[in-house]
C-alpha atoms as a PDB file:
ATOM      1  CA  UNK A   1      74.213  -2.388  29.940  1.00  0.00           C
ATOM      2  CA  UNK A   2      70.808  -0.969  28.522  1.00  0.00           C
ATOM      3  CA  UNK A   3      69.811   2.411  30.557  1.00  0.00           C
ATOM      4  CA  UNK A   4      66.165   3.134  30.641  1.00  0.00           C
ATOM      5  CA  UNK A   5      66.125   7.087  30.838  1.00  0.00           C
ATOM      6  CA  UNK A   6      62.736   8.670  32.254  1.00  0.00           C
ATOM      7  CA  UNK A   7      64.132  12.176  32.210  1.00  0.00           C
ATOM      8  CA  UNK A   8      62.732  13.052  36.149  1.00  0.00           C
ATOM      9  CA  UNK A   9      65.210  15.859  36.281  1.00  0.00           C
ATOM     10  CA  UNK A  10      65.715  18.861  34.425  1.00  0.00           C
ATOM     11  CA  UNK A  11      68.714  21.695  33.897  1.00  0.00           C
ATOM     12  CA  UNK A  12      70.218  22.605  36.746  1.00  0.00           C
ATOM     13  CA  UNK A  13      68.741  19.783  39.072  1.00  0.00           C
ATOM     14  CA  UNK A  14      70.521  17.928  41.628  1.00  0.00           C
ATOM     15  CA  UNK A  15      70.097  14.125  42.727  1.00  0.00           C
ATOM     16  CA  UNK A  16      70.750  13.481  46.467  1.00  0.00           C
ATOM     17  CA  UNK A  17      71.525   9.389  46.291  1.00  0.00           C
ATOM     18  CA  UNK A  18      72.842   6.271  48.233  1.00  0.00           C
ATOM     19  CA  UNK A  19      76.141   5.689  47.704  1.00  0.00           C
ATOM     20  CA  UNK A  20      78.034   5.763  44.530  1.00  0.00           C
ATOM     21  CA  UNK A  21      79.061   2.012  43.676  1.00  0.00           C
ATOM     22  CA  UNK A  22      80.372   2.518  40.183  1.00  0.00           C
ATOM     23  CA  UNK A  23      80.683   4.853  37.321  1.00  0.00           C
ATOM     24  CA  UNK A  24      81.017   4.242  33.740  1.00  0.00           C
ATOM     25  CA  UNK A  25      83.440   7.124  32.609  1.00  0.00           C
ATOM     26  CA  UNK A  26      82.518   6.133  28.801  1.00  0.00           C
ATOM     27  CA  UNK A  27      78.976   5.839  29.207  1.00  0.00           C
ATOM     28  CA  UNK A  28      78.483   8.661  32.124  1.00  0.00           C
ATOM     29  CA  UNK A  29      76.481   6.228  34.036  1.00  0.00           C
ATOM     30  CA  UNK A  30      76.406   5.940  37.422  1.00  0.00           C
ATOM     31  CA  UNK A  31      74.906   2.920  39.661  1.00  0.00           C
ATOM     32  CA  UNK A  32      74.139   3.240  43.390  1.00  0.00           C
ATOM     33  CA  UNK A  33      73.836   1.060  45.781  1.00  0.00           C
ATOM     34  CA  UNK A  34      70.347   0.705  45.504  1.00  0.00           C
ATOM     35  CA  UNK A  35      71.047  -0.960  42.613  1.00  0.00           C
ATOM     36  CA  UNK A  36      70.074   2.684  40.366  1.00  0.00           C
ATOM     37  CA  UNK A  37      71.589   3.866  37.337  1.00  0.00           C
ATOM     38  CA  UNK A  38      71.858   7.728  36.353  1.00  0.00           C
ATOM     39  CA  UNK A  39      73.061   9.043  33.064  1.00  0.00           C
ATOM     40  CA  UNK A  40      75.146  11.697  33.299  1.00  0.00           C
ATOM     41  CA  UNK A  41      74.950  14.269  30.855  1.00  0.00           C
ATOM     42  CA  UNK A  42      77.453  17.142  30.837  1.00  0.00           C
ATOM     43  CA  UNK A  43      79.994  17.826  33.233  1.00  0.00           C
ATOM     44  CA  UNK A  44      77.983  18.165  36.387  1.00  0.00           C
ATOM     45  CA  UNK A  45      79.139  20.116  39.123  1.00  0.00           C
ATOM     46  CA  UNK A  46      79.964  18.679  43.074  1.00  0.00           C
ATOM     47  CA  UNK A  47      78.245  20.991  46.132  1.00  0.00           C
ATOM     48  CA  UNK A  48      79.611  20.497  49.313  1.00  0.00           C
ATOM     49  CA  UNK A  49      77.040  20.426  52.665  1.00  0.00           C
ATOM     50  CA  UNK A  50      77.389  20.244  55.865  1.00  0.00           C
ATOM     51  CA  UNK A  51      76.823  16.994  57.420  1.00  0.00           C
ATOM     52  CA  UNK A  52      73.894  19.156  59.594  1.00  0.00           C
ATOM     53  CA  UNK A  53      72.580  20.285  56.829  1.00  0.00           C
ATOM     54  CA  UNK A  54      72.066  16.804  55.152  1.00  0.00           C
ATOM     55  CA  UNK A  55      68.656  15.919  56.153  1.00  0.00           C
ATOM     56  CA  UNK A  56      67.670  19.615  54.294  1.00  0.00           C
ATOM     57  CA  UNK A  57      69.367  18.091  50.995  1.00  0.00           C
ATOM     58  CA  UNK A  58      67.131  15.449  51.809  1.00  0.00           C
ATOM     59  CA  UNK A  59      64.305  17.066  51.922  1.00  0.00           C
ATOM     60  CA  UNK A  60      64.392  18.532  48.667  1.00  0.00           C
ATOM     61  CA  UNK A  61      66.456  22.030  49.557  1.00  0.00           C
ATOM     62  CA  UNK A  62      69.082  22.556  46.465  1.00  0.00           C
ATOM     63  CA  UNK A  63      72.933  22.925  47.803  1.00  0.00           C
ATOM     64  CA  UNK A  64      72.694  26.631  46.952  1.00  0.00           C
ATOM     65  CA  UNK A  65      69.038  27.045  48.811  1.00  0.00           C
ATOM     66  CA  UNK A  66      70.581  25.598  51.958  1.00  0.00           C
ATOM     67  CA  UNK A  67      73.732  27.937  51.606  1.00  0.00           C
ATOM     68  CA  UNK A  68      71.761  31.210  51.070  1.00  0.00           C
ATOM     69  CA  UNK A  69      69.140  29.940  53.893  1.00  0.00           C
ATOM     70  CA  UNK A  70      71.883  29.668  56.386  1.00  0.00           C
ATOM     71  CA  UNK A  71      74.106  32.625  55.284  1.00  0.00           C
ATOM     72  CA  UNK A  72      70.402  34.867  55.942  1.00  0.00           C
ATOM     73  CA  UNK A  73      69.423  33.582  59.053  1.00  0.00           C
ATOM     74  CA  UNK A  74      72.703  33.654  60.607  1.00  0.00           C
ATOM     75  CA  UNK A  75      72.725  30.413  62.140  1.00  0.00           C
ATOM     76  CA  UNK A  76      71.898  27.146  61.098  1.00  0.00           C
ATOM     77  CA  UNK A  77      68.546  25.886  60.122  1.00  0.00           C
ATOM     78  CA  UNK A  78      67.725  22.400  61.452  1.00  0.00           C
END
């Protein structure tokens, strides 16, 4: 499997995706099922959201925007 990497994301980034078909443990590659293929490097880290809250994941809010958006306003934002 040859991965064509265009480095779009950077440290700390997260990818909001279609569902996870596949991963490649030994060549931290994952394929969606759009038919996408992400490389993996490091460990990564899994964020939880609210199923309200998706469509601001969506939208480009980072798991830890949405939590400190919600936990300020006191209620939720959507």
């Amino acid at each position: 499997m040859a991965v064509h990497l265009a480095f779009r994301f950077a440290r700390e980034d997260y990818v909001c995706t279609t569902q996870i078909m596949k991963v490649y443990i030994d060549k931290q590659v994952i394929e969606t099922a759009s038919g996408s293929l992400y490389k993996a490097i490091g460990k990564g880290q899994e964020a939880i959201v609210e199923f309200e809250d998706f469509e601001l994941l969506r939208n480009g809010f980072s798991p830890k925007q949405i939590r400190q958006m919600n936990r300020n306003s006191g209620c939720k934002l959507h």
